[in-house]
C-alpha atoms as a PDB file:
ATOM      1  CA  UNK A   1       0.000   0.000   0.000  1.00  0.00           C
ATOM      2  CA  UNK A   2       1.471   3.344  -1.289  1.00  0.00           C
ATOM      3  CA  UNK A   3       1.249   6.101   0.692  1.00  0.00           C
ATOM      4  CA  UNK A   4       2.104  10.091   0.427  1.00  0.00           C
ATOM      5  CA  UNK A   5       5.461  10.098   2.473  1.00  0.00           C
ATOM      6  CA  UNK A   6       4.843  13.668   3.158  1.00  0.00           C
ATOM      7  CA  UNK A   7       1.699  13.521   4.550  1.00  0.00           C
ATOM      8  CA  UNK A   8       2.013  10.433   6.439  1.00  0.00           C
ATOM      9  CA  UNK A   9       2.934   9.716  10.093  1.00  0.00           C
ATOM     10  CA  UNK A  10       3.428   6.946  12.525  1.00  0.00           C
ATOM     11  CA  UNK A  11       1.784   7.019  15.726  1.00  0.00           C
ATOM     12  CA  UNK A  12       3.670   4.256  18.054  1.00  0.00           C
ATOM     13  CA  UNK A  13       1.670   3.657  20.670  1.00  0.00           C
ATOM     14  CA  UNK A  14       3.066   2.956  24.704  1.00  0.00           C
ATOM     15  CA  UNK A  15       5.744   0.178  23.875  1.00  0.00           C
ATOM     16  CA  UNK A  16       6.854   0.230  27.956  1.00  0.00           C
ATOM     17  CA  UNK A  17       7.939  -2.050  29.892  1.00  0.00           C
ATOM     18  CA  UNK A  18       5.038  -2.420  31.867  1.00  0.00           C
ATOM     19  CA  UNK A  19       3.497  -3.846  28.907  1.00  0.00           C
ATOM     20  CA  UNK A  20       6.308  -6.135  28.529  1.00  0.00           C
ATOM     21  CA  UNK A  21       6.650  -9.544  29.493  1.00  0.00           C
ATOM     22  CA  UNK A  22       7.758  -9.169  32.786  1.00  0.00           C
ATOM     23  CA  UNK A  23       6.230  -6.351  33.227  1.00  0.00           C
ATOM     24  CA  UNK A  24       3.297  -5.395  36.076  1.00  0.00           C
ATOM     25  CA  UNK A  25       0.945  -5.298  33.309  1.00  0.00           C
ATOM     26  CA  UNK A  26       2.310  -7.332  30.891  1.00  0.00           C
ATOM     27  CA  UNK A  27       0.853  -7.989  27.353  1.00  0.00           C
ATOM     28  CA  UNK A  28       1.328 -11.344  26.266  1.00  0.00           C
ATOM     29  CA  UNK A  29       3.938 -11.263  23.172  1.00  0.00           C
ATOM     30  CA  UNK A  30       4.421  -7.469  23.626  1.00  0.00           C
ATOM     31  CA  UNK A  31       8.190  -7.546  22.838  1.00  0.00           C
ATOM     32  CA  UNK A  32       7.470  -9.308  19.841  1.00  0.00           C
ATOM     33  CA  UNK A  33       5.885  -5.749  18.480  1.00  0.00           C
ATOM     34  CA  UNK A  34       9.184  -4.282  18.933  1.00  0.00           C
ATOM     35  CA  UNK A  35      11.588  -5.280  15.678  1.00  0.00           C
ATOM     36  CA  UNK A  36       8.357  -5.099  13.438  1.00  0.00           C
ATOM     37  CA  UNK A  37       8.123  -1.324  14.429  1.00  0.00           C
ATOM     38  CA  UNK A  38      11.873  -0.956  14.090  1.00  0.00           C
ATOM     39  CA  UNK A  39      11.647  -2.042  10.800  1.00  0.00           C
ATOM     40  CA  UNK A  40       8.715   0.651   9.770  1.00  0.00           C
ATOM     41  CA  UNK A  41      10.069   3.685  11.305  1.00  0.00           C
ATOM     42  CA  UNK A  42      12.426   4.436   8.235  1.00  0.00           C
ATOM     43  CA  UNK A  43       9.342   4.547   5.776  1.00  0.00           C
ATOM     44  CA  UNK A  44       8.376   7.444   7.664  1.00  0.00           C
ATOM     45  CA  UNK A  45       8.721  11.295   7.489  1.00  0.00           C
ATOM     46  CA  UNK A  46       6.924  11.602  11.004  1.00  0.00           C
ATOM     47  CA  UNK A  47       7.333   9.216  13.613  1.00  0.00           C
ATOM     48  CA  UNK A  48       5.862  10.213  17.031  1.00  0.00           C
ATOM     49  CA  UNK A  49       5.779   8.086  20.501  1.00  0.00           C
ATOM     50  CA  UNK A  50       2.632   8.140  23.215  1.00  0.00           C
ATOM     51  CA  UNK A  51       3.763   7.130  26.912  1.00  0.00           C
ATOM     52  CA  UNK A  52       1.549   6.253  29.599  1.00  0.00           C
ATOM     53  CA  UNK A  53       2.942   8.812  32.833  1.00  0.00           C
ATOM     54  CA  UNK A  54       0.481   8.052  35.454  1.00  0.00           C
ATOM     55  CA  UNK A  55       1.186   9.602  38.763  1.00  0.00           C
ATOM     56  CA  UNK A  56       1.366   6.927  41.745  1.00  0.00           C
ATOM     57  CA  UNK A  57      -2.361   8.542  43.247  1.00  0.00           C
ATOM     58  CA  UNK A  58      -3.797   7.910  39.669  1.00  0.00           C
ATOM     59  CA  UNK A  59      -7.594   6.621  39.982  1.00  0.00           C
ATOM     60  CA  UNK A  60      -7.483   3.620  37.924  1.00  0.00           C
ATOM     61  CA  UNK A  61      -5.054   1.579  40.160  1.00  0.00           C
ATOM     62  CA  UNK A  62      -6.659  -0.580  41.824  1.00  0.00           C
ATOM     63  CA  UNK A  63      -3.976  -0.610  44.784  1.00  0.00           C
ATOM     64  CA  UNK A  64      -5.723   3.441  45.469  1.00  0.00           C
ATOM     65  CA  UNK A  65      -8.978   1.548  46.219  1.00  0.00           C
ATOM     66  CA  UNK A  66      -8.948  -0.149  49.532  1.00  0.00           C
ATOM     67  CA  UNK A  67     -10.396  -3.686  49.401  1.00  0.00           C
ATOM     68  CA  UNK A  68     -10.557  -3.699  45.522  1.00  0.00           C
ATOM     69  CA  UNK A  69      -8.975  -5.848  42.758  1.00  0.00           C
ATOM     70  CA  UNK A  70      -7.165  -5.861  39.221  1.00  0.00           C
ATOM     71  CA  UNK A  71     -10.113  -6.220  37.019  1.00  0.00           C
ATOM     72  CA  UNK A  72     -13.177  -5.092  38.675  1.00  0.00           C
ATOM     73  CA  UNK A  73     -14.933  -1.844  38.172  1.00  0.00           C
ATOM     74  CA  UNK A  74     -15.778   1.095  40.249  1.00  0.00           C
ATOM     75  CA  UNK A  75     -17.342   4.782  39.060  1.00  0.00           C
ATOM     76  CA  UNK A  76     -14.210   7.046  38.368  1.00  0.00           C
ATOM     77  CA  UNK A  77     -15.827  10.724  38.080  1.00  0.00           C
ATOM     78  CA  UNK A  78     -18.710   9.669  36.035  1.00  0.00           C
ATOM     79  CA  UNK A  79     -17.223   6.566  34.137  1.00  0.00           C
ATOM     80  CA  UNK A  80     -17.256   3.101  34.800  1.00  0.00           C
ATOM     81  CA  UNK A  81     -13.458   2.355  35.206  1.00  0.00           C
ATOM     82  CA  UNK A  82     -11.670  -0.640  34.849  1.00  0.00           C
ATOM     83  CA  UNK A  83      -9.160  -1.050  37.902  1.00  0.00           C
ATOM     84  CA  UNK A  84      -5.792  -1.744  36.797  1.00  0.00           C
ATOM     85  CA  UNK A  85      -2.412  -3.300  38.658  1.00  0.00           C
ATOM     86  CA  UNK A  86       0.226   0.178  39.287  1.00  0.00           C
ATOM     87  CA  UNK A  87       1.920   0.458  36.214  1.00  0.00           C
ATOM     88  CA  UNK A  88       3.712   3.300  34.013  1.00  0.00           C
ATOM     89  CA  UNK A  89       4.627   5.165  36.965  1.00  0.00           C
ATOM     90  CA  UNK A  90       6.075   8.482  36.465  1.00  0.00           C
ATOM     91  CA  UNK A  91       9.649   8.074  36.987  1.00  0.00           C
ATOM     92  CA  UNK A  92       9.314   4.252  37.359  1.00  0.00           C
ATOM     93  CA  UNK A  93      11.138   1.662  35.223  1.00  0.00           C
ATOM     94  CA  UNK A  94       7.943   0.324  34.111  1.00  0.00           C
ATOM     95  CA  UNK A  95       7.084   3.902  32.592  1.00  0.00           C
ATOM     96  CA  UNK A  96      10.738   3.574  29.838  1.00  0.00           C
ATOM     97  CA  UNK A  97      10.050   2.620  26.941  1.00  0.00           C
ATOM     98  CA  UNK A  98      11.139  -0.885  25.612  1.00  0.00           C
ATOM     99  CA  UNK A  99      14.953  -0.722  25.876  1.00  0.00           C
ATOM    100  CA  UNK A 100      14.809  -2.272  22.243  1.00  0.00           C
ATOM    101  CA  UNK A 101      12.748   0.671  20.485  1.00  0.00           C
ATOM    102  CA  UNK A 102      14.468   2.768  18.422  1.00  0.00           C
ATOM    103  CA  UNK A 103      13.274   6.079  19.251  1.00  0.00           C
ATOM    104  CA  UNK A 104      16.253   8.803  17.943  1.00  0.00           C
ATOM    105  CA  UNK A 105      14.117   9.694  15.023  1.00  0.00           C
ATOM    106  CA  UNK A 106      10.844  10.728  16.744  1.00  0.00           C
ATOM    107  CA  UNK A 107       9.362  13.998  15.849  1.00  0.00           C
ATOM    108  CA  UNK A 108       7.604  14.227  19.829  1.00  0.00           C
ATOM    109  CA  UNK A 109       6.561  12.080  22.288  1.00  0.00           C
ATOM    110  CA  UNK A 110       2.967  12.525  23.944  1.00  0.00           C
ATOM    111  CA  UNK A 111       2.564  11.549  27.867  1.00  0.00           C
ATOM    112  CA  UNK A 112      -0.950  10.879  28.879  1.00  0.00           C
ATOM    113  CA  UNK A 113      -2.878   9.365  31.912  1.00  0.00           C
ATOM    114  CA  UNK A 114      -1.257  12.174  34.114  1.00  0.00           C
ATOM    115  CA  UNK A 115      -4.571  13.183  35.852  1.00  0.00           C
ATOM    116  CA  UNK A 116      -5.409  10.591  38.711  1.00  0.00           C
ATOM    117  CA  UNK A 117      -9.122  11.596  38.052  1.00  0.00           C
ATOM    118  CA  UNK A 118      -9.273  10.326  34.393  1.00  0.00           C
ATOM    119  CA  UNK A 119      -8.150   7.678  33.097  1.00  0.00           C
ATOM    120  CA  UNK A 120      -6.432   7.810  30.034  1.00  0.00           C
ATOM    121  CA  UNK A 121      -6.261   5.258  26.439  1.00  0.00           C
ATOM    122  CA  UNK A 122      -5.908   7.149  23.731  1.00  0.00           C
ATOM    123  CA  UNK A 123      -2.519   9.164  22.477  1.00  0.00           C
ATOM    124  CA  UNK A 124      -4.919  12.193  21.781  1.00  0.00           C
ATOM    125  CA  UNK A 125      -7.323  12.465  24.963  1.00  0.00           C
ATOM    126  CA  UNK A 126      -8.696  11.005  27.932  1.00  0.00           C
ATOM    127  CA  UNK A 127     -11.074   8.748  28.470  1.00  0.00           C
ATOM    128  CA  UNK A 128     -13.370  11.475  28.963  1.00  0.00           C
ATOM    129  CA  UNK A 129     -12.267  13.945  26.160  1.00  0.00           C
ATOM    130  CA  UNK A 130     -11.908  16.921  28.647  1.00  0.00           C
ATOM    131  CA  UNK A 131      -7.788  16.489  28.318  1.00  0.00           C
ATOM    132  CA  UNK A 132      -6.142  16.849  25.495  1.00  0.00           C
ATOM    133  CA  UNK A 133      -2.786  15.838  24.689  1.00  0.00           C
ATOM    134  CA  UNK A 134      -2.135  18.010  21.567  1.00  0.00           C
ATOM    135  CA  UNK A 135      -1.359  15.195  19.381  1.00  0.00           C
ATOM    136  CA  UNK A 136      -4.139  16.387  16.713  1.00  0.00           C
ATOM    137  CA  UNK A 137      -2.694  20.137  16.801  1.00  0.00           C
ATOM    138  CA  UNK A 138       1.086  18.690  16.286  1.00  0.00           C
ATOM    139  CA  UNK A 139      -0.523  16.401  13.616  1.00  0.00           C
ATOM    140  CA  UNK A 140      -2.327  19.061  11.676  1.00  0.00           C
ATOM    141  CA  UNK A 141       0.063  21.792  12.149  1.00  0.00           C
ATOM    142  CA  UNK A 142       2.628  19.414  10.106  1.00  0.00           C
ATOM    143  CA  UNK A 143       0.215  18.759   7.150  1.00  0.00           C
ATOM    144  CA  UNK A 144      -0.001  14.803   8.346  1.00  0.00           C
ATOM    145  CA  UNK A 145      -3.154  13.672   6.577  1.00  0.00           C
ATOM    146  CA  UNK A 146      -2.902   9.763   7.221  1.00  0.00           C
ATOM    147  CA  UNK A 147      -1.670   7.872  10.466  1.00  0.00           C
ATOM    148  CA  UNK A 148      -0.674   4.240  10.789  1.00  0.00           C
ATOM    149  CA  UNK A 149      -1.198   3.004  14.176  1.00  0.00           C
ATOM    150  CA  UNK A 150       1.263   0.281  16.180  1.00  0.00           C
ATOM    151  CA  UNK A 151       2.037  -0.347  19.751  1.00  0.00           C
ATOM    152  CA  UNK A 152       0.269  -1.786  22.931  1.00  0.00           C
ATOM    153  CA  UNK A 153      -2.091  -2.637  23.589  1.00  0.00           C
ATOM    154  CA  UNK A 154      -4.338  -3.467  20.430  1.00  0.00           C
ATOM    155  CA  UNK A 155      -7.814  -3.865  22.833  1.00  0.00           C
ATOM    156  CA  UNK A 156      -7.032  -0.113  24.695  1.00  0.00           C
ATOM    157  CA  UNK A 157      -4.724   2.325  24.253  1.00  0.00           C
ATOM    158  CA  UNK A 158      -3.731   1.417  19.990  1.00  0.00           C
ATOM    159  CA  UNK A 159      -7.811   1.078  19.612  1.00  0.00           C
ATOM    160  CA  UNK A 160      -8.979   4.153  21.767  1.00  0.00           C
ATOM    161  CA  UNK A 161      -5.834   6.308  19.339  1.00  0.00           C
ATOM    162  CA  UNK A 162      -6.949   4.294  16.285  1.00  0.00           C
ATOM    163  CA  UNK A 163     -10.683   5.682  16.923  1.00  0.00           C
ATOM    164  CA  UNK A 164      -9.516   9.181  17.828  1.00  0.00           C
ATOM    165  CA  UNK A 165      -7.347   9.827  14.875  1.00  0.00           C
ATOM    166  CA  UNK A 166     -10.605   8.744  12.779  1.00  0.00           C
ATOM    167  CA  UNK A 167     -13.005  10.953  14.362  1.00  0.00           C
ATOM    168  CA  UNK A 168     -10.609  14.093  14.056  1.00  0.00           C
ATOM    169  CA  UNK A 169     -10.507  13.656   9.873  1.00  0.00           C
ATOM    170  CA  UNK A 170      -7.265  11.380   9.616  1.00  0.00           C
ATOM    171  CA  UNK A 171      -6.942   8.449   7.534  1.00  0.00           C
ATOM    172  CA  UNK A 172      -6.083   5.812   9.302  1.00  0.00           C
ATOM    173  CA  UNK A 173      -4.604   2.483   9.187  1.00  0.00           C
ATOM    174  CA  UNK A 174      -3.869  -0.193  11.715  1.00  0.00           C
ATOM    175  CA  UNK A 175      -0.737  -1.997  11.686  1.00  0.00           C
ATOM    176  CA  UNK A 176      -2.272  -5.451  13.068  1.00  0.00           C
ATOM    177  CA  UNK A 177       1.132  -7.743  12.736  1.00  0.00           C
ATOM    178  CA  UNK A 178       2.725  -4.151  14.714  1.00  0.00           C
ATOM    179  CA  UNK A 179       0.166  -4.902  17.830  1.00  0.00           C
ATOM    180  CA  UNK A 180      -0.408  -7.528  20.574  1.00  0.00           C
ATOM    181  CA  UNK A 181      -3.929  -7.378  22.929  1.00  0.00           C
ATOM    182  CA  UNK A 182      -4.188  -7.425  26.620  1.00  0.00           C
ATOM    183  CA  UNK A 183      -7.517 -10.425  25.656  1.00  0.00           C
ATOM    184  CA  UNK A 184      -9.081 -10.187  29.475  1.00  0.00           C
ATOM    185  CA  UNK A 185     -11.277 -11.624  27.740  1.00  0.00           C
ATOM    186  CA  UNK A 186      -9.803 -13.988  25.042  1.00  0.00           C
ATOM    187  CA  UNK A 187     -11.426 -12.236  22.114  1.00  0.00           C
ATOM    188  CA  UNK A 188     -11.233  -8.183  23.188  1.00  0.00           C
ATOM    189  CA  UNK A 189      -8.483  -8.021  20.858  1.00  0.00           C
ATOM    190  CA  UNK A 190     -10.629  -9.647  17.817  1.00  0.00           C
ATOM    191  CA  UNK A 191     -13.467  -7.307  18.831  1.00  0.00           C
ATOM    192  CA  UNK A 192     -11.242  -4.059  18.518  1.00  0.00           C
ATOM    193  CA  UNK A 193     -10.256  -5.000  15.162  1.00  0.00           C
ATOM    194  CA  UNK A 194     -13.815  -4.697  13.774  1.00  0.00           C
ATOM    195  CA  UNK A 195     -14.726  -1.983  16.160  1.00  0.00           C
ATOM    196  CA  UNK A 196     -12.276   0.267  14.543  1.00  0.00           C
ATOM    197  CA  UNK A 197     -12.711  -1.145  11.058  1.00  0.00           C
ATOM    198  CA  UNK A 198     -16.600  -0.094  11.594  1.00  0.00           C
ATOM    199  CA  UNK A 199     -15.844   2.882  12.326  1.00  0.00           C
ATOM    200  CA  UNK A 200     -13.372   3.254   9.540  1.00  0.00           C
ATOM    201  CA  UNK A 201      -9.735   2.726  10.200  1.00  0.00           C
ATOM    202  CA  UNK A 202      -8.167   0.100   7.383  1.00  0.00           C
ATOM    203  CA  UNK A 203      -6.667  -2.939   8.662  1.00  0.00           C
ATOM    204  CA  UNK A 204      -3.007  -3.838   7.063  1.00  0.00           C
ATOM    205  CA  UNK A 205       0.305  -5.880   8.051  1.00  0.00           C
ATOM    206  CA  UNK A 206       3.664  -4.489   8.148  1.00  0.00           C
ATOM    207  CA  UNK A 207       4.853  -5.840   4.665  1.00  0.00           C
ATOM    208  CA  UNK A 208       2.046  -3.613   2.988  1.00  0.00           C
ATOM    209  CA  UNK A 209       3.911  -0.686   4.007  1.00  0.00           C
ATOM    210  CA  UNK A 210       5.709   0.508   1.063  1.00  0.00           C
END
């Protein structure tokens, strides 16, 4: 698939090492995501990096909720809210990105998740679209008119920035060979796929990037 060069950019999205084996919230074959994004980042004019920089207080850890656990739900501000395990800590080890990535060539990196009261999926805004990150300024600003979409993890944070960059006028394409799901539920990553494609993103594997 042939793209404009100029007007093109490569969102990659939270490749921590929380996320990575090992990790305190690890996605299972996250690493794996790793040399397939290496490998795309040279086809790119724009390459830009999201980072999960939650403050230890932040809402969605379940550890801040006495008596609750990883997985269950509570009302955060007004949304239901998935409890997580502490993870992506500002300042942490868990918050560096994959020691692996090849990042010299980014254009900017976006932080999110740093207001304990929201939580926080997509590279662009929170989960309640009162924060934004500036991504779709930064994006616009440079003439980007298409976005290809990689990272961790396919079921959140790549399908919440995957949805965003569609609803702000962006082409977009996932990467789905570039991407590994979190699968609580053993098909969540399945069901992002053709959540996004409904809504318009175009689903493609690394060796269609030309």
């Amino acid at each position: 698939m042939e793209m404009n060069r100029y007007k093109s950019a490569l969102i990659i999205v939270d490749v921590q090492n929380d996320f990575i084996p090992g990790g305190a919230l690890a996605v299972k074959e996250g690493d794996q995501v790793v040399p397939i994004i290496n490998s795309l980042q040279g086809k790119f004019p724009t390459v830009i990096g999201t980072q999960d920089f939650h403050p230890a207080d932040h809402g969605s850890f379940a550890a801040n909720h006495p008596g609750k656990n990883p997985g269950e739900f509570i009302d955060l501000n007004g949304l239901n809210q998935i409890l997580w395990p502490v993870h992506c800590v500002q300042g942490s080890p868990g918050a560096e990105f994959q020691k692996d990535l090849i990042r010299e060539g980014w254009a900017a990196i976006f932080q999110k998740g740093m207001n304990p009261g929201v939580d926080s999926y997509s590279g662009f805004y929170d989960n309640a679209r009162r924060g934004d990150t500036g991504l779709g300024d930064f994006l616009k600003e440079k003439g980007i008119k298409t976005v290809f979409v990689a990272g961790l993890a396919l079921d959140y944070c790549v399908k919440f920035t995957a949805l965003d960059a569609v609803s702000l006028g962006f082409e977009t394409y996932l990467i789905v060979d570039a991407t590994r799901a979190v699968n609580i539920q053993p098909t969540d990553g399945e069901l992002a796929i053709r959540e996004m494609e409904a809504a318009g993103v175009k689903i493609i594997k690394s060796n269609e990037v030309i």
